[in-house]
Protein backbone atom coordinates (compact mmCIF):
# COMPACT_ATOMS: atom_id res chain seq x y z
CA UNK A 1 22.64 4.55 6.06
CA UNK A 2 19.46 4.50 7.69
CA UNK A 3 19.29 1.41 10.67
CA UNK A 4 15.75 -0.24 12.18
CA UNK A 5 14.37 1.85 15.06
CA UNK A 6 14.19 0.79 18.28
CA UNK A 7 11.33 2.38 19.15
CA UNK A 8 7.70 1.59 17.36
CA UNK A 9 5.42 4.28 17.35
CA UNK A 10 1.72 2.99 18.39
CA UNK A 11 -0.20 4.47 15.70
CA UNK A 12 -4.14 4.09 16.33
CA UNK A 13 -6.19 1.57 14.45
CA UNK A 14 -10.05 2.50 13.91
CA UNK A 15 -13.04 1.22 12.21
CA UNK A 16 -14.72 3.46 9.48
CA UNK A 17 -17.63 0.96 9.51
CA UNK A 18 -21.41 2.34 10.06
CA UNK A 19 -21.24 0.48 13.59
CA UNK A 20 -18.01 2.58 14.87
CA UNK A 21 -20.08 6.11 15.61
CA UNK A 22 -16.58 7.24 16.95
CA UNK A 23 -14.86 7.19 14.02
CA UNK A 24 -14.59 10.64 12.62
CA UNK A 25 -13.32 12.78 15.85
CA UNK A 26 -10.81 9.10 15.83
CA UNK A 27 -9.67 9.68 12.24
CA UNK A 28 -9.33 13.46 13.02
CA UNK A 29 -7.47 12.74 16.49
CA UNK A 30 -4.85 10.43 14.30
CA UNK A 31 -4.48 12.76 12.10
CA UNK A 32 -4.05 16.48 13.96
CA UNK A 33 -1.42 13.96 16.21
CA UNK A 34 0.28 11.63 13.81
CA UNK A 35 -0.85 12.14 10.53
CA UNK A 36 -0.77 8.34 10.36
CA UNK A 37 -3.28 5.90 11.13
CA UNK A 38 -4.47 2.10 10.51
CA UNK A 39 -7.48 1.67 8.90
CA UNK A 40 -8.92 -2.01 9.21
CA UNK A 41 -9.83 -3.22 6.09
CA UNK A 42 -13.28 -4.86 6.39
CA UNK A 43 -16.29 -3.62 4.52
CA UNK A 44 -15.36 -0.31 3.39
CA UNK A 45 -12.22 -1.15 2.81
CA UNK A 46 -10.71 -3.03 -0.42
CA UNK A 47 -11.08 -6.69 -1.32
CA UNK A 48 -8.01 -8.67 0.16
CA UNK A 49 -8.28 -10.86 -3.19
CA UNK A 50 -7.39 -7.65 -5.26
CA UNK A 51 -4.45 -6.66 -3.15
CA UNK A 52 -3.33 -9.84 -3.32
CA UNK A 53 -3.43 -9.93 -6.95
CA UNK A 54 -1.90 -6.46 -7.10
CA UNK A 55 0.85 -7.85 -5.63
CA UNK A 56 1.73 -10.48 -7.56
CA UNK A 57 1.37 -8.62 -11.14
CA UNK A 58 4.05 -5.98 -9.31
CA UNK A 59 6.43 -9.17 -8.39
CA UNK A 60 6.01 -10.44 -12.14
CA UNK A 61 6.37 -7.19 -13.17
CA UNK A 62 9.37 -5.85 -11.75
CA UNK A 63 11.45 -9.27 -12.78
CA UNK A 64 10.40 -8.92 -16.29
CA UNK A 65 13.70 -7.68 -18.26
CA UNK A 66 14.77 -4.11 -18.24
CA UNK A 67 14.11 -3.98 -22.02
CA UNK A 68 10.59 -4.58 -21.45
CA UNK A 69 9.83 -2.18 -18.61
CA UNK A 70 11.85 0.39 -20.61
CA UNK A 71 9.15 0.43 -23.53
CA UNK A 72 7.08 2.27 -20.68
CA UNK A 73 10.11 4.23 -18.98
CA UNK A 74 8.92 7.47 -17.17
CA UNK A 75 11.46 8.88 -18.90
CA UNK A 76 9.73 8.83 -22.36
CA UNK A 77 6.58 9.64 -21.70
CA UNK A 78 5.70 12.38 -23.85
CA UNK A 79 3.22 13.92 -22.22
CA UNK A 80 4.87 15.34 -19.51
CA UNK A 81 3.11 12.99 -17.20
CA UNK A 82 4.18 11.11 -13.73
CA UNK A 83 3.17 7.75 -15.28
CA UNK A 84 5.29 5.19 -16.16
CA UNK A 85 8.11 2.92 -15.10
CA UNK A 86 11.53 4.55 -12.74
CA UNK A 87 14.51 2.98 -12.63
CA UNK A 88 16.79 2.60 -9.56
CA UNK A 89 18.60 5.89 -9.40
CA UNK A 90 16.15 8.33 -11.14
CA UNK A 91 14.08 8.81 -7.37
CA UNK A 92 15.85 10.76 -4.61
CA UNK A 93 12.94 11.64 -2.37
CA UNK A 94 15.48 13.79 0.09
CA UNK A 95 17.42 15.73 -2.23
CA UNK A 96 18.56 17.80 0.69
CA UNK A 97 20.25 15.69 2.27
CA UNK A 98 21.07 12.19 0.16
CA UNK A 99 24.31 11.75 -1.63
CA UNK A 100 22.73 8.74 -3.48
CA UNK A 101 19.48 8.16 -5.17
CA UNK A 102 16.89 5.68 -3.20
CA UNK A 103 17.24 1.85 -4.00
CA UNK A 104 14.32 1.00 -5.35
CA UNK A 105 11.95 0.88 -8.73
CA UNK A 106 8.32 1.97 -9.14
CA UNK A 107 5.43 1.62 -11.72
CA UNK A 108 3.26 4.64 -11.77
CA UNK A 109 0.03 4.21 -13.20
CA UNK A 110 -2.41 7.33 -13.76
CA UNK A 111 -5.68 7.72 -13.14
CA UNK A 112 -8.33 6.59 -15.67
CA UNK A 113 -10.55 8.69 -18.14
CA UNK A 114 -13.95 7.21 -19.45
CA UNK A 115 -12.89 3.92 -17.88
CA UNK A 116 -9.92 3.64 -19.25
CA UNK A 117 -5.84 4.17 -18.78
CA UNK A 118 -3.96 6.86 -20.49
CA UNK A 119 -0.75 5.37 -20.69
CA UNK A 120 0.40 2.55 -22.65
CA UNK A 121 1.31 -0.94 -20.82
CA UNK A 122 3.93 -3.72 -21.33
CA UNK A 123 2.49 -7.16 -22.60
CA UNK A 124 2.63 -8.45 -19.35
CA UNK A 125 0.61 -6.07 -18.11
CA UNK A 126 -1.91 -5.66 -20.92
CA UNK A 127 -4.13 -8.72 -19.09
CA UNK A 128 -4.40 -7.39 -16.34
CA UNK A 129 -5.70 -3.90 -16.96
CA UNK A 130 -9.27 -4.84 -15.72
CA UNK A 131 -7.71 -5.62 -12.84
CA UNK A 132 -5.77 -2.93 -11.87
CA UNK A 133 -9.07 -0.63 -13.05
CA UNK A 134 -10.58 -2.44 -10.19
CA UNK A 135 -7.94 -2.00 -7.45
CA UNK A 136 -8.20 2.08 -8.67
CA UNK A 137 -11.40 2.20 -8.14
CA UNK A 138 -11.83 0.33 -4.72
CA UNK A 139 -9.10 2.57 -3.25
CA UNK A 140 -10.71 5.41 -4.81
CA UNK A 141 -13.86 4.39 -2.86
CA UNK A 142 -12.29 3.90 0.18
CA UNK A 143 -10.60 7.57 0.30
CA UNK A 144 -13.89 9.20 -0.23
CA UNK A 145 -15.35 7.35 2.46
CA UNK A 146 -11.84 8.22 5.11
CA UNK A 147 -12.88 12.13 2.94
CA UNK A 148 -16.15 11.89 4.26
CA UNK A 149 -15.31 10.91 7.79
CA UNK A 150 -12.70 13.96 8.14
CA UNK A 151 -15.35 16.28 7.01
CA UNK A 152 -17.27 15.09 9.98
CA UNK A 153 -14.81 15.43 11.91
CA UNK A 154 -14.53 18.95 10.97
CA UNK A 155 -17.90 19.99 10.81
CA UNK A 156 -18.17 21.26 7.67
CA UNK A 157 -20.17 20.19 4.78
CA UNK A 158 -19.92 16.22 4.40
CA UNK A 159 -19.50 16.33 0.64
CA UNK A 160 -16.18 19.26 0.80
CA UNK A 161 -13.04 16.74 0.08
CA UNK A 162 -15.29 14.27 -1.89
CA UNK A 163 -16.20 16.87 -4.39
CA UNK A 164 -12.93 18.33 -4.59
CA UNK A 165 -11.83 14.80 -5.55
CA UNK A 166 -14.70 13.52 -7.99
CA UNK A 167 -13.12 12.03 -10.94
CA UNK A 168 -15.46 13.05 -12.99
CA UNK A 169 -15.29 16.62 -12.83
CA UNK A 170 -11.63 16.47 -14.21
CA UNK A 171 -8.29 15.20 -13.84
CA UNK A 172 -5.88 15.36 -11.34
CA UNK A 173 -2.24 13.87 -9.93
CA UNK A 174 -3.90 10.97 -8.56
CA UNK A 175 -1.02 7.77 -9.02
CA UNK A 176 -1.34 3.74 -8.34
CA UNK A 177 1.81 3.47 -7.94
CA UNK A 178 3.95 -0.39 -7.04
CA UNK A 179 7.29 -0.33 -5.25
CA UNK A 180 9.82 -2.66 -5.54
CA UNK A 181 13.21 -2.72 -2.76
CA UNK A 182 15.45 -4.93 -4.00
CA UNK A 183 18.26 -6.59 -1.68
CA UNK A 184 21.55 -5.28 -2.09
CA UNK A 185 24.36 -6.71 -0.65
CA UNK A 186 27.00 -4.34 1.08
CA UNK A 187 24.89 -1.68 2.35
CA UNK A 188 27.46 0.39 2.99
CA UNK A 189 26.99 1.50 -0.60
CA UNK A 190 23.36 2.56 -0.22
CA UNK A 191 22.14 5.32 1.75
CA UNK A 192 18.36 4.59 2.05
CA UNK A 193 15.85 2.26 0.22
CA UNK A 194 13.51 5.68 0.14
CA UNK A 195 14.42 8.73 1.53
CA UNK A 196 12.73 10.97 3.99
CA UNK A 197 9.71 13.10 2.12
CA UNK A 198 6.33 13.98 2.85
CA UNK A 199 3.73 12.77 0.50
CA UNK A 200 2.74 14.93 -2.06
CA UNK A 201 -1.08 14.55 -2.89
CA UNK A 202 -4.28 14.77 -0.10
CA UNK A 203 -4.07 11.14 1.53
CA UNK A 204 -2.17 7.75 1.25
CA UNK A 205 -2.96 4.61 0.95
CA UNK A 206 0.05 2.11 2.00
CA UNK A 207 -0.47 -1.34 1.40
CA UNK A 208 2.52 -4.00 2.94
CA UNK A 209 3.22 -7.41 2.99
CA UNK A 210 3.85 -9.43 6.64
CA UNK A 211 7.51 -9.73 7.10
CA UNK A 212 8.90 -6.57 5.09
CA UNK A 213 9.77 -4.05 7.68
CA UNK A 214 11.52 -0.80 6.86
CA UNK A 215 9.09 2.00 7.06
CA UNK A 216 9.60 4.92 9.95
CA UNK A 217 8.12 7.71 10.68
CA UNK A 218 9.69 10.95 12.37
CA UNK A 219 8.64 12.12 15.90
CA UNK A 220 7.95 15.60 17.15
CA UNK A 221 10.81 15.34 19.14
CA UNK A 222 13.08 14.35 15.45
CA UNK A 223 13.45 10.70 16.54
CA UNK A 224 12.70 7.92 13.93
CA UNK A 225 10.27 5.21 14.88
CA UNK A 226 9.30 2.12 13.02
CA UNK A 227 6.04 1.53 12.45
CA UNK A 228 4.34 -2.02 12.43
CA UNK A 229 3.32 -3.69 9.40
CA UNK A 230 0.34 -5.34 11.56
CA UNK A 231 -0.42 -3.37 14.58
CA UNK A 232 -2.57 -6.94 15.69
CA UNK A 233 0.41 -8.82 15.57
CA UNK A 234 -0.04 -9.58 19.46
CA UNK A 235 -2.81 -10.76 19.53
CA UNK A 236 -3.65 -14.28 20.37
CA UNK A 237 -4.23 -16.41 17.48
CA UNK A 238 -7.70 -17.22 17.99
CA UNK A 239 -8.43 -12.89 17.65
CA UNK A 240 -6.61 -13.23 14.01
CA UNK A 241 -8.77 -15.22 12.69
CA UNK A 242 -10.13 -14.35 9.33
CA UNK A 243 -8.44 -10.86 9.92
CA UNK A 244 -7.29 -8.86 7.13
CA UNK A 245 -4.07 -6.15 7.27
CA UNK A 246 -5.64 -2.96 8.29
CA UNK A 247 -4.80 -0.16 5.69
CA UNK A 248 -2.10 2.29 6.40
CA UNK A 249 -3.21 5.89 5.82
CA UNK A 250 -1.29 9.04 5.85
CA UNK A 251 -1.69 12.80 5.48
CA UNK A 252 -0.02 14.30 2.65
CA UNK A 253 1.09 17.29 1.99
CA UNK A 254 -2.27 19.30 0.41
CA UNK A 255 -4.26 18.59 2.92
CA UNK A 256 -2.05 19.90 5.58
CA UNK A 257 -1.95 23.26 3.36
CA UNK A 258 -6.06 22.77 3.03
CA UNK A 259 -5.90 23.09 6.86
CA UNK A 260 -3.26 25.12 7.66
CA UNK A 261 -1.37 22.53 9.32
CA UNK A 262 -3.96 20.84 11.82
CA UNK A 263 -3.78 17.74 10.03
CA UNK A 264 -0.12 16.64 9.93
CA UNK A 265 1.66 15.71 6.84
CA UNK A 266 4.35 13.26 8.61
CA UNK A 267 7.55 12.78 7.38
CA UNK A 268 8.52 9.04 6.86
CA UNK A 269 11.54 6.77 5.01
CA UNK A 270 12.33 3.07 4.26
CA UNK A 271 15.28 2.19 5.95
CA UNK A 272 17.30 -1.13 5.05
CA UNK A 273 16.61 -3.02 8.29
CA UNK A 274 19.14 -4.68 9.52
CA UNK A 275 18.21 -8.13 9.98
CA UNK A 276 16.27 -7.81 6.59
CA UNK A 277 18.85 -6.63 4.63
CA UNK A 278 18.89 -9.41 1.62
CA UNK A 279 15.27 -9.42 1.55
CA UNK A 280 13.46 -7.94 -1.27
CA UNK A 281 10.57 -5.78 -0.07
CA UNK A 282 7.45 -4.93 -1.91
CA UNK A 283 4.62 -2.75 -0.99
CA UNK A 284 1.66 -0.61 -3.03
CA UNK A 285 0.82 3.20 -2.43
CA UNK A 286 -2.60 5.26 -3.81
CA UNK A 287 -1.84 8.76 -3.95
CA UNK A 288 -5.00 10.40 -3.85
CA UNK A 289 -5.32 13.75 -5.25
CA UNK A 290 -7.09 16.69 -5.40
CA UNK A 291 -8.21 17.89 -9.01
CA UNK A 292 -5.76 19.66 -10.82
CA UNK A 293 -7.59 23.00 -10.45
CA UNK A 294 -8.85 22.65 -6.77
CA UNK A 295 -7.68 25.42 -5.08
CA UNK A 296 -5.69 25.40 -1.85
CA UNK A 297 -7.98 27.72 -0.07
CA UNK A 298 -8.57 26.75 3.77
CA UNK A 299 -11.15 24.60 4.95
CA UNK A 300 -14.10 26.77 6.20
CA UNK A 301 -13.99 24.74 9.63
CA UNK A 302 -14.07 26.06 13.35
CA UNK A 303 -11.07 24.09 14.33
CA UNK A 304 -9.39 24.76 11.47
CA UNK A 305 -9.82 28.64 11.81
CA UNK A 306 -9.18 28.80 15.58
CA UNK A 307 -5.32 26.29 14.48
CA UNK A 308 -4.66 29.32 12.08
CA UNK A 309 -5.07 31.60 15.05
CA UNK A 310 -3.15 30.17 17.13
CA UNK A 311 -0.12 29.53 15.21
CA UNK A 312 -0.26 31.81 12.54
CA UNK A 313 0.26 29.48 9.65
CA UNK A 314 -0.64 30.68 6.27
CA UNK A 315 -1.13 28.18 3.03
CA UNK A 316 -0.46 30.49 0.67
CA UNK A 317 2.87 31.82 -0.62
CA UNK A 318 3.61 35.44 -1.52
CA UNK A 319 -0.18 35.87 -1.36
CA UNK A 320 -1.36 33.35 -4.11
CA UNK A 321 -3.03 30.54 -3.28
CA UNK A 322 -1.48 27.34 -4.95
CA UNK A 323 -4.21 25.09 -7.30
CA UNK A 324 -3.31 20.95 -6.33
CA UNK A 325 -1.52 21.20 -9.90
CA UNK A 326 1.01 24.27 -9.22
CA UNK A 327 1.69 22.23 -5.77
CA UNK A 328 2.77 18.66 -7.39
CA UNK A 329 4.87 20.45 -9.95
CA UNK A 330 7.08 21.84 -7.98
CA UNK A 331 7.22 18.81 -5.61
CA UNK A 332 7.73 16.56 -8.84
CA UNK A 333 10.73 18.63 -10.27
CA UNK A 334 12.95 18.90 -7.42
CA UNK A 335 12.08 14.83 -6.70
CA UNK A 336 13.15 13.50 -10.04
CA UNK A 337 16.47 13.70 -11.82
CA UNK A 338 15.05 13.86 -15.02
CA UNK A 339 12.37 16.67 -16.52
């Protein structure tokens, strides 16, 4: 059973506003070092008023009755899609190591096509579909504007990650999803509320709620550290004022292969913290993908060339380049006990 770091890693906050001039060699610093960092959420960001509403449809959500998140079970989706509603037990993230699956549920919601969802939706949620349309899109926004920084960063054409993730151009593994921890009570029964993984897509976006601890990250050196829901938190009340959450960001897996591992992909879990342990926890993740057929190629960029030199790192396997499809397949089966 996981227990609360110690330690809290000081992951950077930054400003993708027009003012901050800075900001692209800071998002690329955050991410070649951490693969984490806090985005504040002003402008560019997303409306406080939709996350807020996000996260009370997930609260009513998850305490509807089983039989009526069932009618939209994961499990019976017949398209072979990852949309729909897990379960406790169906997730183990760290199938490697876990004896038990991770205590929590989730509601996976795809990506829309012509402006609209293609999955179905419980009555509960059926009023709200404009609304979670809107929180898609505003996050959508807000990772082509953290894709268009990077490429900056890079040097390389401005438009590289944004067109390789233009929704318009066709689909791709791109998930909404809402996460649910519920309290248990003798946690010697549980190993972890999610085990340690690596995200699967190109970047994501965390959203938390003050007073929910849990999530770590893992060090170079192997150690686990938490990392603050609020990196302000210290700051004198008069500085708070009006402040939003900053966004947490992190690199996921594809665009660690798309640069040959300059940009880190950082492994993270959500521990049961002690002092916390009866508390529900609730937090929302955008997984932003790539399109299905974008292939993993490497990014034509100086830095990234002169990484690959250096280390030697390939992102291909057995000579074939992976598409963003072949990559979340594989990832997907070996995550899920169920096919």
């Amino acid at each position: 059973m996981g227990s609360l770091s110690n330690t809290e890693i000081g992951i950077p906050v930054i400003d993708l506003s027009s003012s901050n001039r800075d900001a692209p060699s800071q998002l690329l610093d955050a991410a070649t070092k951490y693969g984490f960092v806090f985005i504040e959420n002003n402008d560019v960001g997303v409306p406080t008023r939709d996350i807020s509403d996000m996260f009370n449809l997930s609260e009513s959500f998850f305490a509807a009755p089983v039989e009526e998140k069932q009618k939209i079970s994961i499990a019976s989706n017949q398209a072979g899609k990852n949309h729909g509603w897990l379960s406790r037990g169906i997730e183990k993230l760290d199938p490697a190591t876990q004896q038990r699956a991770d205590v929590k549920e989730a509601l996976n919601i795809g990506e829309q096509k012509n402006g609209e969802l293609q999955q179905p939706m419980t009555e509960l949620l059926e009023p709200h579909i404009r609304d979670i349309k809107r929180f898609q899109d505003s996050c959508h926004k807000f990772c082509q504007r953290i894709f268009e920084r990077l490429a900056e960063g890079l040097d390389i054409e401005i438009s590289w990650f944004t067109s390789r993730h233009d929704r318009t151009k066709g689909p791709s593994g791109t998930v909404l999803r809402l996460l649910y921890y519920p309290h248990v009570g003798d946690l010697e029964d549980f190993d972890l509320r999610a085990g340690a993984h690596s995200d699967f897509g190109s970047i994501t976006l965390l959203f938390q709620l003050p007073g929910q601890p849990g999530l770590e990250i893992k060090t170079p050196s192997g150690e686990w550290a938490a990392v603050a829901i609020d990196p302000h938190s210290n700051m004198d009340r008069n500085a708070q004022t009006n402040r939003t959450l900053p966004i947490l960001v992190n690199i996921g897996d594809l665009l660690e292969d798309w640069t040959g591992g300059l940009l880190k992909s950082t492994v993270h879990r959500v521990i049961f913290p002690q002092s916390e342990e009866k508390s529900d926890r609730y937090s929302i993740a955008y997984f932003c993908h790539p399109l299905d057929d974008a292939e993993l190629a490497p990014v034509p960029s100086k830095a990234v060339q002169d990484h690959a030199t250096r280390t030697g790192k390939r992102n291909t396997r057995d000579g074939k380049v992976l598409t963003a499809k072949d990559h979340l397949m594989e990832r997907l089966e070996a995550t899920y006990s169920i096919k």
